[in-house]
C-alpha atoms as a PDB file:
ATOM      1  CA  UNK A   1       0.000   0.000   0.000  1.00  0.00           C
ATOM      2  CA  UNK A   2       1.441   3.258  -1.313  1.00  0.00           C
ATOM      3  CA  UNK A   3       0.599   6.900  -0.111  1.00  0.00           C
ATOM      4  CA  UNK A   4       0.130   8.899  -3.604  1.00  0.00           C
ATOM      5  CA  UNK A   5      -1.342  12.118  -2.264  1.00  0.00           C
ATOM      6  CA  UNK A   6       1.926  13.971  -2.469  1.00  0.00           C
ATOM      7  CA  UNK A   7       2.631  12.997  -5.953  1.00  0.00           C
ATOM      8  CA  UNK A   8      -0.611  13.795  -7.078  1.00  0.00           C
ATOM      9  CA  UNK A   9      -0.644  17.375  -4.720  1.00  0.00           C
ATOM     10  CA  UNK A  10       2.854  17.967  -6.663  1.00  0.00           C
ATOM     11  CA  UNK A  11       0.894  17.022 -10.341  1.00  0.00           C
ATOM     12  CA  UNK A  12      -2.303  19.229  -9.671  1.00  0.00           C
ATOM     13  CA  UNK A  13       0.060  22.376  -8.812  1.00  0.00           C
ATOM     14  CA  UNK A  14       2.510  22.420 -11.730  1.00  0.00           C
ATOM     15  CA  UNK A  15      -1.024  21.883 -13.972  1.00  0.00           C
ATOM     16  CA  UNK A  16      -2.161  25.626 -12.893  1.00  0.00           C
ATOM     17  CA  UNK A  17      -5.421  24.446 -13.131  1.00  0.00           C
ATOM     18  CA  UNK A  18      -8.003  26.346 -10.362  1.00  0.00           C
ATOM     19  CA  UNK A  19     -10.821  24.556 -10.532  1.00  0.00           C
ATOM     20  CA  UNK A  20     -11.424  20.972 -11.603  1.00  0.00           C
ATOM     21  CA  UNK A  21     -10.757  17.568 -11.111  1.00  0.00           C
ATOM     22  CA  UNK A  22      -8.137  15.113 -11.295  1.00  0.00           C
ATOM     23  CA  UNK A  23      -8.620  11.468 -11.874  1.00  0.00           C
ATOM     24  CA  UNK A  24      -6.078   9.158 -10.419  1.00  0.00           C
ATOM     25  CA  UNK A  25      -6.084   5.597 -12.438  1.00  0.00           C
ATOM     26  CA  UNK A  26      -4.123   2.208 -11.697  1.00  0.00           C
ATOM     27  CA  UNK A  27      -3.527   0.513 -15.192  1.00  0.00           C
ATOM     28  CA  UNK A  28      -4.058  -3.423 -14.184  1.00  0.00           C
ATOM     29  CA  UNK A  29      -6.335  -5.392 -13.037  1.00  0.00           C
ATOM     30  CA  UNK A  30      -5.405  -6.332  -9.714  1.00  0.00           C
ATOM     31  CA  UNK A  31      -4.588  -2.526  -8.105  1.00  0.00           C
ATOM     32  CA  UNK A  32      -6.889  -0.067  -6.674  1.00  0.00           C
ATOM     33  CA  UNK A  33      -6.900   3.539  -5.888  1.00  0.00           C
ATOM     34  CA  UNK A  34      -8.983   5.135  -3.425  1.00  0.00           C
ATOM     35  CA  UNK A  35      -8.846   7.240  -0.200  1.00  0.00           C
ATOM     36  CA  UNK A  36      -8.454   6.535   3.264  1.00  0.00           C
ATOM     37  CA  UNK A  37      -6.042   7.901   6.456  1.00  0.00           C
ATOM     38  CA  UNK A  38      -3.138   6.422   5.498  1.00  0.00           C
ATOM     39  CA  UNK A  39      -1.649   5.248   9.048  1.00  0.00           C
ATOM     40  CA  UNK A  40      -0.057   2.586  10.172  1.00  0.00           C
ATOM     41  CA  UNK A  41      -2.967   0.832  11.441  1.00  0.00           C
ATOM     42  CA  UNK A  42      -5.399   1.294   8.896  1.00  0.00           C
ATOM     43  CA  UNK A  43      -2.528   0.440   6.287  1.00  0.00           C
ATOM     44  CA  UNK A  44      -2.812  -2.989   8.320  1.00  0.00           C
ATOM     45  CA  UNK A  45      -5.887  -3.362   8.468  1.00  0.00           C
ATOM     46  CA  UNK A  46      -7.312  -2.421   4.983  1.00  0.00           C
ATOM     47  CA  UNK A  47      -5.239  -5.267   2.959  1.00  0.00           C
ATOM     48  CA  UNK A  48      -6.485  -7.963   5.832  1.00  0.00           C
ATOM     49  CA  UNK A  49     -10.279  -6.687   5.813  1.00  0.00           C
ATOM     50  CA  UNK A  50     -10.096  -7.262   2.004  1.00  0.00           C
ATOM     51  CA  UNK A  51      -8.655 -10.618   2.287  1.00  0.00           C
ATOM     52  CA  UNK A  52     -11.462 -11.739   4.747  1.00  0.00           C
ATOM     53  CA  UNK A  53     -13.915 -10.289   2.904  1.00  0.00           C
ATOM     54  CA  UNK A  54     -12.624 -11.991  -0.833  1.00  0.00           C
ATOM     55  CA  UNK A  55      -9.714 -14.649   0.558  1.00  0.00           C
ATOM     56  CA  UNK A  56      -7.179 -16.125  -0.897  1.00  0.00           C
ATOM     57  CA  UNK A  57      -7.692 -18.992  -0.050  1.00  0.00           C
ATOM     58  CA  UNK A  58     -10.839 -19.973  -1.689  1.00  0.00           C
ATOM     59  CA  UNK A  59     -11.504 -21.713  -5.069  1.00  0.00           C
ATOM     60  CA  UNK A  60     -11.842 -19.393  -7.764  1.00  0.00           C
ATOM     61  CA  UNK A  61     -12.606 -19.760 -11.509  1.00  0.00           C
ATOM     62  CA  UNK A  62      -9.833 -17.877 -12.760  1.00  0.00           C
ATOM     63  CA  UNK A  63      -7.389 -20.424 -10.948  1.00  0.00           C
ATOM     64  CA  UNK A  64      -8.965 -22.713 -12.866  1.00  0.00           C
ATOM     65  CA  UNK A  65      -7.909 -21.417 -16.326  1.00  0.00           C
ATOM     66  CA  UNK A  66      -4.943 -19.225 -15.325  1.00  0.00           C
ATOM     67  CA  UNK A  67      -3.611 -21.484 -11.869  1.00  0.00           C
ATOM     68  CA  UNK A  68      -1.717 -18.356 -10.941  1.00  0.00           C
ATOM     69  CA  UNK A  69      -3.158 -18.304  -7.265  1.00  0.00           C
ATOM     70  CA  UNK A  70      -4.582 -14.429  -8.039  1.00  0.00           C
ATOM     71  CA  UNK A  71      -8.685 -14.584  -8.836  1.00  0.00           C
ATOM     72  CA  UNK A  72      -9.467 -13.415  -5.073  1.00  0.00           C
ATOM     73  CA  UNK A  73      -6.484 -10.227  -6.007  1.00  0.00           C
ATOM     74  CA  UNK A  74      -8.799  -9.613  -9.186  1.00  0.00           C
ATOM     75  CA  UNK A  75     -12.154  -9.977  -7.158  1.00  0.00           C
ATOM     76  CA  UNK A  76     -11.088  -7.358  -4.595  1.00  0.00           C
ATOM     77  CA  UNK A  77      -9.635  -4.764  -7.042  1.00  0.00           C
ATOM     78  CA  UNK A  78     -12.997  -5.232  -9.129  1.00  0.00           C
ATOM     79  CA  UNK A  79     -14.499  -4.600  -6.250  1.00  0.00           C
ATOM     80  CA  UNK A  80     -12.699  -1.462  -4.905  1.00  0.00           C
ATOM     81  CA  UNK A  81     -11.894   0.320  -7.898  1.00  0.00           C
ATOM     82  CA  UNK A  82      -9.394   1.136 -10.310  1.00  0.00           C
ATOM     83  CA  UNK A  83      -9.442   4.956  -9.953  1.00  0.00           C
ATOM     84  CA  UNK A  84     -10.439   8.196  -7.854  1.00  0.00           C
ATOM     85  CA  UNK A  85     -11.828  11.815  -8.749  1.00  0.00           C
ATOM     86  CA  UNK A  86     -11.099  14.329  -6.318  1.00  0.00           C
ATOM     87  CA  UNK A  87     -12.076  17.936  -6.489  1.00  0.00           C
ATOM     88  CA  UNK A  88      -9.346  20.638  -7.106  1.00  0.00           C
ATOM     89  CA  UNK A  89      -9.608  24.347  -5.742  1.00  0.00           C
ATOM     90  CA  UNK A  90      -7.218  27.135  -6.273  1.00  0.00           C
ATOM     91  CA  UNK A  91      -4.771  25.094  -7.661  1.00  0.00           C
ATOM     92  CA  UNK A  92      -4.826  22.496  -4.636  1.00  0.00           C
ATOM     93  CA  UNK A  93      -6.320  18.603  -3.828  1.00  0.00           C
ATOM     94  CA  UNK A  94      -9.366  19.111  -2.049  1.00  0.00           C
ATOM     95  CA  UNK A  95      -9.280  16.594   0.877  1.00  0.00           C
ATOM     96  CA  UNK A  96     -10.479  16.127   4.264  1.00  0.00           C
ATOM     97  CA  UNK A  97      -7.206  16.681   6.679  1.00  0.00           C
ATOM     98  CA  UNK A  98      -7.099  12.657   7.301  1.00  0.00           C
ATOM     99  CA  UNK A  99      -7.805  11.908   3.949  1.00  0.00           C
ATOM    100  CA  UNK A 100      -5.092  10.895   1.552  1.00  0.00           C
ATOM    101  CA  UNK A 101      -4.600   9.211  -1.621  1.00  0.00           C
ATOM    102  CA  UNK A 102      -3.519   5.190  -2.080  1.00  0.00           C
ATOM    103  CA  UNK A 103      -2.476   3.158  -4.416  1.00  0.00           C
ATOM    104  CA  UNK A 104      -2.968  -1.111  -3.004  1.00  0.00           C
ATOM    105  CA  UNK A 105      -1.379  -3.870  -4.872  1.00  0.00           C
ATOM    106  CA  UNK A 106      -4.017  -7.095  -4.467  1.00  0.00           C
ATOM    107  CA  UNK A 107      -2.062  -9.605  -6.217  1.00  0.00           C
ATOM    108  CA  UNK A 108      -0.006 -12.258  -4.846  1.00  0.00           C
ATOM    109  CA  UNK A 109       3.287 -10.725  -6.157  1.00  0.00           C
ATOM    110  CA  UNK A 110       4.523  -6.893  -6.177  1.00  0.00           C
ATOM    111  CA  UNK A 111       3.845  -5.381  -9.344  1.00  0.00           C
ATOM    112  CA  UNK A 112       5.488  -2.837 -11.500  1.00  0.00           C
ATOM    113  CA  UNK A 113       2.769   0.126 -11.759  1.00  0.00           C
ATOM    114  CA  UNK A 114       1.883   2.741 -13.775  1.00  0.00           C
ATOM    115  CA  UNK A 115      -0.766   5.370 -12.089  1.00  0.00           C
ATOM    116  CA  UNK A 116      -2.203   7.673 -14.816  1.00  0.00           C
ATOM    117  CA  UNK A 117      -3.209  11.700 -13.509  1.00  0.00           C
ATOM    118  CA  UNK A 118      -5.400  13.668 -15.054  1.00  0.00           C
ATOM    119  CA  UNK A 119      -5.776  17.086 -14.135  1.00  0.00           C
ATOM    120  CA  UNK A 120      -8.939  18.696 -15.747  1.00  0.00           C
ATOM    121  CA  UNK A 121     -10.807  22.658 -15.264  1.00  0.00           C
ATOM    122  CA  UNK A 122     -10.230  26.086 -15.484  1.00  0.00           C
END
């Protein structure tokens, strides 16, 4: 689990847009994007919620064609999300002040990622 709000932060500013959007997107299928208070504890606990919730250690079809141990990783990213649009203002992220950006890798292995941000407005 990765904290991407000051990347993103750093992306919005140099785009001297005021007023907009910006969409955060994980290319793959087994990595999500969304918000939470990135702390140690919750950085804990989010990864093991998701694996009781969709575990690993269950049957799945796609082990069935693929048998590369990952359908629960593609479950839970389906299920999460790929991507996050968050509100800019005056040239800035708007976020709650315990609210950051992340970036969790569901599959079995570490991955090699590429986040796309788009900064959009006026």
């Amino acid at each position: 689990m990765q904290n991407l709000t000051d990347e993103v932060a750093q992306i919005v500013s140099r785009s001297a847009i005021s007023l907009g959007t910006t969409h955060v997107f994980n290319i793959g299928s087994t990595g999500v994007v969304g918000t939470i208070e990135f702390e140690p504890g919750l950085e804990s606990d989010f990864p093991q919620i998701l694996d009781q919730l969709v575990p690993p250690s269950r049957e799945y079809g796609h082990e069935l064609a693929w048998n590369d141990g990952n359908g629960h990783s593609h479950l839970q990213a389906s299920w999460i999300g790929p991507d996050l649009t968050v509100p800019v203002r005056q040239n800035q992220l708007v976020l709650g002040t315990w609210q950051q950006i992340f970036h969790l890798e569901c599959d079995v292995k570490a991955r090699e990622r590429e986040i796309v941000v788009t900064v959009s407005g006026d």
